[in-house]
Protein backbone atom coordinates (compact mmCIF):
# COMPACT_ATOMS: atom_id res chain seq x y z
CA UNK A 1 -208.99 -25.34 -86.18
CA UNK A 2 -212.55 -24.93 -84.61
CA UNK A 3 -213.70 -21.34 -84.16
CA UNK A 4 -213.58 -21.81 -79.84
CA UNK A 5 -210.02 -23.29 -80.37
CA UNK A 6 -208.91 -20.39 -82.18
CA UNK A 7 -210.26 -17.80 -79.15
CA UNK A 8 -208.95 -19.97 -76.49
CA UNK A 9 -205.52 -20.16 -77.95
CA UNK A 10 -205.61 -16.27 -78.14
CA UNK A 11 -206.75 -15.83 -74.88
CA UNK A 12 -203.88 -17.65 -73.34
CA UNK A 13 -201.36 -16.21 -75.49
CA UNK A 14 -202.71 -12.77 -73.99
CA UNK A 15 -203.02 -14.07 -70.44
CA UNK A 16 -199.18 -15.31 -71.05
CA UNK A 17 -198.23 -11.27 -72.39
CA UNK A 18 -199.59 -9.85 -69.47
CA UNK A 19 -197.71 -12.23 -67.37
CA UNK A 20 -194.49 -11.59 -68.82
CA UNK A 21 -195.39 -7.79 -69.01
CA UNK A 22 -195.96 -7.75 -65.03
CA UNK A 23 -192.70 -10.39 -64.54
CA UNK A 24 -190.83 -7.59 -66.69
CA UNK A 25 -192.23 -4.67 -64.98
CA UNK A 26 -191.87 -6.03 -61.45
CA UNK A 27 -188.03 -6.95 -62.40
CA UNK A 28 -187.34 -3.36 -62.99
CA UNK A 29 -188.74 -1.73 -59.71
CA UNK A 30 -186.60 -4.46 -58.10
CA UNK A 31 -183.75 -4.01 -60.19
CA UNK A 32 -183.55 -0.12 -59.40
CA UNK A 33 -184.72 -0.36 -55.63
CA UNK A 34 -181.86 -2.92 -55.27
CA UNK A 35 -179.39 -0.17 -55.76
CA UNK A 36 -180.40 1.76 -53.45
CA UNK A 37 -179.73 0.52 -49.36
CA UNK A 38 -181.19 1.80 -46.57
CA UNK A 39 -178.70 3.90 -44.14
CA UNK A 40 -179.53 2.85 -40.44
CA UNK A 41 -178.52 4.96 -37.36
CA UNK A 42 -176.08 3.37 -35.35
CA UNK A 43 -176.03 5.41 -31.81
CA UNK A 44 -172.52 7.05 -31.26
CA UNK A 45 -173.32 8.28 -27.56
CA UNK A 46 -170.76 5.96 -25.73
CA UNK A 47 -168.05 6.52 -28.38
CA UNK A 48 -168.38 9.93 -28.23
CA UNK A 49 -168.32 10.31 -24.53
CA UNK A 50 -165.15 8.23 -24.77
CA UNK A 51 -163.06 9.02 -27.18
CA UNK A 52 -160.16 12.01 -26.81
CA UNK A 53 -158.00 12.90 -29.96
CA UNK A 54 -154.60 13.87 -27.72
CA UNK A 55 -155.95 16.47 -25.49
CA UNK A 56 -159.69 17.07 -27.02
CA UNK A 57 -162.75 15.30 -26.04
CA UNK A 58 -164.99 14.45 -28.90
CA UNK A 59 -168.07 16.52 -29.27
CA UNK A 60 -170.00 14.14 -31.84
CA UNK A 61 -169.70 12.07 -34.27
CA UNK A 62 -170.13 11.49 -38.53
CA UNK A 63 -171.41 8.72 -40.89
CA UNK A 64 -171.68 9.08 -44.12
CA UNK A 65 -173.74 6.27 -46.64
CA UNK A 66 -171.69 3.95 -48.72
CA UNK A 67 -167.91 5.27 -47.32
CA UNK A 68 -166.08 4.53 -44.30
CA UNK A 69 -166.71 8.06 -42.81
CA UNK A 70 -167.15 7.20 -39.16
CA UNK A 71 -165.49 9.65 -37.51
CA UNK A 72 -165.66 11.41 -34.07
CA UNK A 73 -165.95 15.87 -34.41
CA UNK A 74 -163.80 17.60 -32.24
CA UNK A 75 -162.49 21.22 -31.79
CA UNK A 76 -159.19 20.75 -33.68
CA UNK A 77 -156.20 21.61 -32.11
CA UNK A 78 -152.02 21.47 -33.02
CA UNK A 79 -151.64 18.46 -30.84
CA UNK A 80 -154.77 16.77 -32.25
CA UNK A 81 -153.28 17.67 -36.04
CA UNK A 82 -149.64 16.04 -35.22
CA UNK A 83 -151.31 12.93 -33.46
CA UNK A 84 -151.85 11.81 -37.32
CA UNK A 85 -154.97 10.30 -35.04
CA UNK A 86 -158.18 10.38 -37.83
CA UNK A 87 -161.09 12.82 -36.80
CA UNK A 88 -163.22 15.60 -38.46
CA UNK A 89 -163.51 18.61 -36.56
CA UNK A 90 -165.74 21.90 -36.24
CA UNK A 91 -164.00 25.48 -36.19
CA UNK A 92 -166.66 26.95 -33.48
CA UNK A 93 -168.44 26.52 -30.37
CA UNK A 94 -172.03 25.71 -31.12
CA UNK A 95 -174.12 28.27 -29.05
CA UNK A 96 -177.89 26.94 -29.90
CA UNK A 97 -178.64 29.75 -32.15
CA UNK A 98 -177.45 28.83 -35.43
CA UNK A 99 -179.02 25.86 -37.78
CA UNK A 100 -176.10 25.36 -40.17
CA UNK A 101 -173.11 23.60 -38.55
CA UNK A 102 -170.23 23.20 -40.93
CA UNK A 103 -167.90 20.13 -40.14
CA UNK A 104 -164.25 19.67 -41.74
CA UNK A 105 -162.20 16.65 -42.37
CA UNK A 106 -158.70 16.63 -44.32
CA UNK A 107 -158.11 15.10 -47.45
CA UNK A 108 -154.24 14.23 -48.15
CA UNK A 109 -154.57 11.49 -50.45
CA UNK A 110 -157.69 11.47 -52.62
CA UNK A 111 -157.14 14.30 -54.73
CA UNK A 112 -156.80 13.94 -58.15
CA UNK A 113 -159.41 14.46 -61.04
CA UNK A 114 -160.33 11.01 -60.20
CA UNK A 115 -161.21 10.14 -56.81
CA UNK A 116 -160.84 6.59 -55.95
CA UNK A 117 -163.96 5.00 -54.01
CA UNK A 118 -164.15 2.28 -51.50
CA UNK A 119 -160.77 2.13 -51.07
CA UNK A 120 -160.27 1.16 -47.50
CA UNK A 121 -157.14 2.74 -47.05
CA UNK A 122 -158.51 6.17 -47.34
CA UNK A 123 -158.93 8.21 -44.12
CA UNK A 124 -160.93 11.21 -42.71
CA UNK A 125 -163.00 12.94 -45.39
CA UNK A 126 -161.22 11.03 -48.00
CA UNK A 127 -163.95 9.27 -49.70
CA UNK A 128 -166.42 12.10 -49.27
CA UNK A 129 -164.74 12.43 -53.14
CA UNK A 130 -166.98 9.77 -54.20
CA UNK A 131 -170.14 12.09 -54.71
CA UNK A 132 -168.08 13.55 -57.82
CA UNK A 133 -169.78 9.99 -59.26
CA UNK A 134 -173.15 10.70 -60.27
CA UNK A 135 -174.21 6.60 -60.09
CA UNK A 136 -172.47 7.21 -56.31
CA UNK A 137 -174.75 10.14 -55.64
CA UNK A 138 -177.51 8.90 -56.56
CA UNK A 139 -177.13 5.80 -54.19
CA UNK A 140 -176.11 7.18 -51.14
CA UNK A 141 -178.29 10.21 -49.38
CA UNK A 142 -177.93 10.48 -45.67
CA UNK A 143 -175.91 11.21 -42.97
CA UNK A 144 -175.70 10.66 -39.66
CA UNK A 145 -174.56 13.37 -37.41
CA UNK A 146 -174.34 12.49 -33.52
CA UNK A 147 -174.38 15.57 -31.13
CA UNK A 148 -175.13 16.37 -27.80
CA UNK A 149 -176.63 12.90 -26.90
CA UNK A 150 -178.95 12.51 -29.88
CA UNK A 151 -177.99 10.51 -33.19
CA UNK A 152 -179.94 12.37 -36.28
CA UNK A 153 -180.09 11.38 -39.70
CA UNK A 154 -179.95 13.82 -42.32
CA UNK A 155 -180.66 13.95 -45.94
CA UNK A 156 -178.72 15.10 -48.78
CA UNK A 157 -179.33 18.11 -51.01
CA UNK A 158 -176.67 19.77 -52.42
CA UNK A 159 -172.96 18.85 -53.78
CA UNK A 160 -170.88 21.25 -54.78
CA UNK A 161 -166.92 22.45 -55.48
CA UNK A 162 -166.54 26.33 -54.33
CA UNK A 163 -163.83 28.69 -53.52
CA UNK A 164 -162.54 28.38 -49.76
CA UNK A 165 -162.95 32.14 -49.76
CA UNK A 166 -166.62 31.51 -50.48
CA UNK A 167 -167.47 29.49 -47.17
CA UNK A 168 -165.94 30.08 -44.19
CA UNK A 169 -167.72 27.83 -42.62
CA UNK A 170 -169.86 30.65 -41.04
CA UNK A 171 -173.14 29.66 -38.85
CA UNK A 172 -176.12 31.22 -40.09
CA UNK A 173 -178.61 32.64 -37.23
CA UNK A 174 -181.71 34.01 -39.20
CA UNK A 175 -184.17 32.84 -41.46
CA UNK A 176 -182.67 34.99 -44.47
CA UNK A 177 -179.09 33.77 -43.77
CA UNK A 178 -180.28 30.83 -43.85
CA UNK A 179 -182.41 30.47 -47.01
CA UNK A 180 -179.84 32.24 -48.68
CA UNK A 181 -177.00 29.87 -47.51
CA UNK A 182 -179.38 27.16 -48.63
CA UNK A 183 -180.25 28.87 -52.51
CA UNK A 184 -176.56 28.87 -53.00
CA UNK A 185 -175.63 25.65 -52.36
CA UNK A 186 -178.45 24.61 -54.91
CA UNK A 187 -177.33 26.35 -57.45
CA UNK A 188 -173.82 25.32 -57.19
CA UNK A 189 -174.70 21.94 -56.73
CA UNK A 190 -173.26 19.26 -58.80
CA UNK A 191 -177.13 17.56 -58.84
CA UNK A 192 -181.04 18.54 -58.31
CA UNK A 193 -181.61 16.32 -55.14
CA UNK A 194 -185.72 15.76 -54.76
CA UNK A 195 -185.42 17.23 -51.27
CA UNK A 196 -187.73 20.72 -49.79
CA UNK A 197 -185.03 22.17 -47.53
CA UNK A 198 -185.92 25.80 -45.93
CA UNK A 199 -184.72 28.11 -43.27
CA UNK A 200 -186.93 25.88 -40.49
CA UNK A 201 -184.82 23.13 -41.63
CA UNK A 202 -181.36 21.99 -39.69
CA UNK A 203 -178.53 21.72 -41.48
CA UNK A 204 -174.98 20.77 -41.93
CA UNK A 205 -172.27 20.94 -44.33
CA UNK A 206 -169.11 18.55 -44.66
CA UNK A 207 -166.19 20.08 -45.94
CA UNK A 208 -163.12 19.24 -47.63
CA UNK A 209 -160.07 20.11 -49.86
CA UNK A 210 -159.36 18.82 -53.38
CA UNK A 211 -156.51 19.48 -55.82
CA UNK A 212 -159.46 18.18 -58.38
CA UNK A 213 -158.79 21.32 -60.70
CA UNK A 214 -154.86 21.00 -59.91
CA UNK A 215 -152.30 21.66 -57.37
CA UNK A 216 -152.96 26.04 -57.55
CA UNK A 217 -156.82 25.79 -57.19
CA UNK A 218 -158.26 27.12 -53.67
CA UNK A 219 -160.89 24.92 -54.65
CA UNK A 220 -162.98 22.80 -52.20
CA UNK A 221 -165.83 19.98 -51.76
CA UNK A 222 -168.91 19.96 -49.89
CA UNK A 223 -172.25 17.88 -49.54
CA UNK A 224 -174.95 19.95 -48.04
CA UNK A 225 -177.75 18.01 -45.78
CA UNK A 226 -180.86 18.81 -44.05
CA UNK A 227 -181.82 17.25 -41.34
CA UNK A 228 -184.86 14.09 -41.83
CA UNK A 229 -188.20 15.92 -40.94
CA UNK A 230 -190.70 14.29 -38.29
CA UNK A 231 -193.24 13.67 -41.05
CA UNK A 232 -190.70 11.97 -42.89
CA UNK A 233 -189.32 7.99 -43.45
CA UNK A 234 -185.83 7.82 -44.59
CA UNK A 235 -186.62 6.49 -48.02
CA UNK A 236 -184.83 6.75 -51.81
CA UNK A 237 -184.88 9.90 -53.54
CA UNK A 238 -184.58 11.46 -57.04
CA UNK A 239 -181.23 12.83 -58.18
CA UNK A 240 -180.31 14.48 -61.36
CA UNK A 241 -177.45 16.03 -62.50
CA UNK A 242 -177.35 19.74 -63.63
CA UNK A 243 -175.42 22.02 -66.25
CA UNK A 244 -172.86 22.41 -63.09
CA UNK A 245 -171.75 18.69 -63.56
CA UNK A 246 -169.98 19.34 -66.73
CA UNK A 247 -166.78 20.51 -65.17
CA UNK A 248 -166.88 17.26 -63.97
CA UNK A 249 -164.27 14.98 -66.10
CA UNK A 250 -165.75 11.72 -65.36
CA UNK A 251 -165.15 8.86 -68.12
């Protein structure tokens, strides 16, 4: 084989390795981003301004990415809790002070040490369970919370079990309430969420029970969200689990 042969044939065999390489690399960016899909706001103004659970008007709504959490908030009440009607509800009157609004749904069925997901049947706060799964977590990161005519999309930064003698669901007014509200939930959280969250941030917490440690534990779930900055686009996010996540018993 001539000497020009020889360098041609090598040159195309390279040419063909840095094809494949790029075909390779390009199929794993589009193999990970296809996990991941993007949560659009769907406006819940006209639902909310219609909807009445018994005797209480709705005062906004909840979506959560990748369950069927689409539920209207109200100000629970007995004849709202008979009704067996499906809402989530908030324990206070917002007074435009505070920047943490907690919001509660019940959880009757999906209790075990392993949570079933996408399980239509499930109601409420039900498959809020699902961020015990750390693939699930990593997939799904916002929230929409509808209030007082504007739909806002928030993103996810903290998941964590904690004693219901730990939060009340109490609103925090001031800067220090709030970034110490916000430096517990991180270090009870479940995950490290690639999210900058501060006391100028807006946030919420969803709240629910769990017999995940048995039938005697006072122990309940919560995802912690900020609300998306202006500077921001909604867009995927790191998450990694920390040394919290092994009193998880997920097989």
């Amino acid at each position: 084989m001539k000497k020009n042969q020889v360098k041609n044939l090598l040159l195309i065999s390279f040419i063909l390795i840095v094809i494949i390489g790029v075909v390779f690399i390009f199929y794993l960016l589009s193999s990970k981003k296809a996990t991941f899909k993007p949560f659009t706001i769907v406006s819940k103004t006209e639902q909310i301004a219609s909807t009445v659970i018994e005797d209480t008007p709705a005062v906004g709504w909840i979506r959560v990415q990748g369950t069927n959490i689409d539920y209207p908030i109200i100000y629970e009440t007995p004849n709202a809790y008979n009704s067996g009607l499906d809402y989530t509800w908030i324990s206070h009157t917002p007074e435009g002070e505070e920047n943490r609004m907690a919001i509660y749904g019940h959880n009757i069925q999906n209790v075990s040490a392993k949570p079933l997901t996408n399980d239509q049947n499930q109601k409420r706060f039900e498959q809020l369970m699902s961020f015990v799964y750390k693939d699930f977590a990593k997939n799904n990161l916002y929230i929409q919370y509808s209030h007082n005519g504007i739909d806002e999309l928030y993103k996810i930064y903290a998941v964590s079990f904690f004693d219901k003698d730990e939060d009340r669901g109490k609103v925090t007014k001031t800067k220090i309430e709030t970034d110490n509200y916000i430096k517990g939930a991180k270090e009870k959280s479940l995950y490290k969420y690639a999210v900058e969250v501060d006391s100028n941030d807006k946030i919420i917490s969803l709240i629910t029970c769990t017999r995940y440690f048995g039938d005697k534990s006072k122990t309940q779930f919560k995802v912690d969200a900020r609300l998306v900055r202006s500077n921001e686009k909604p867009d995927e996010y790191t998450v990694q689990t920390t040394s919290n996540y092994d009193i998880i018993k997920e097989k």
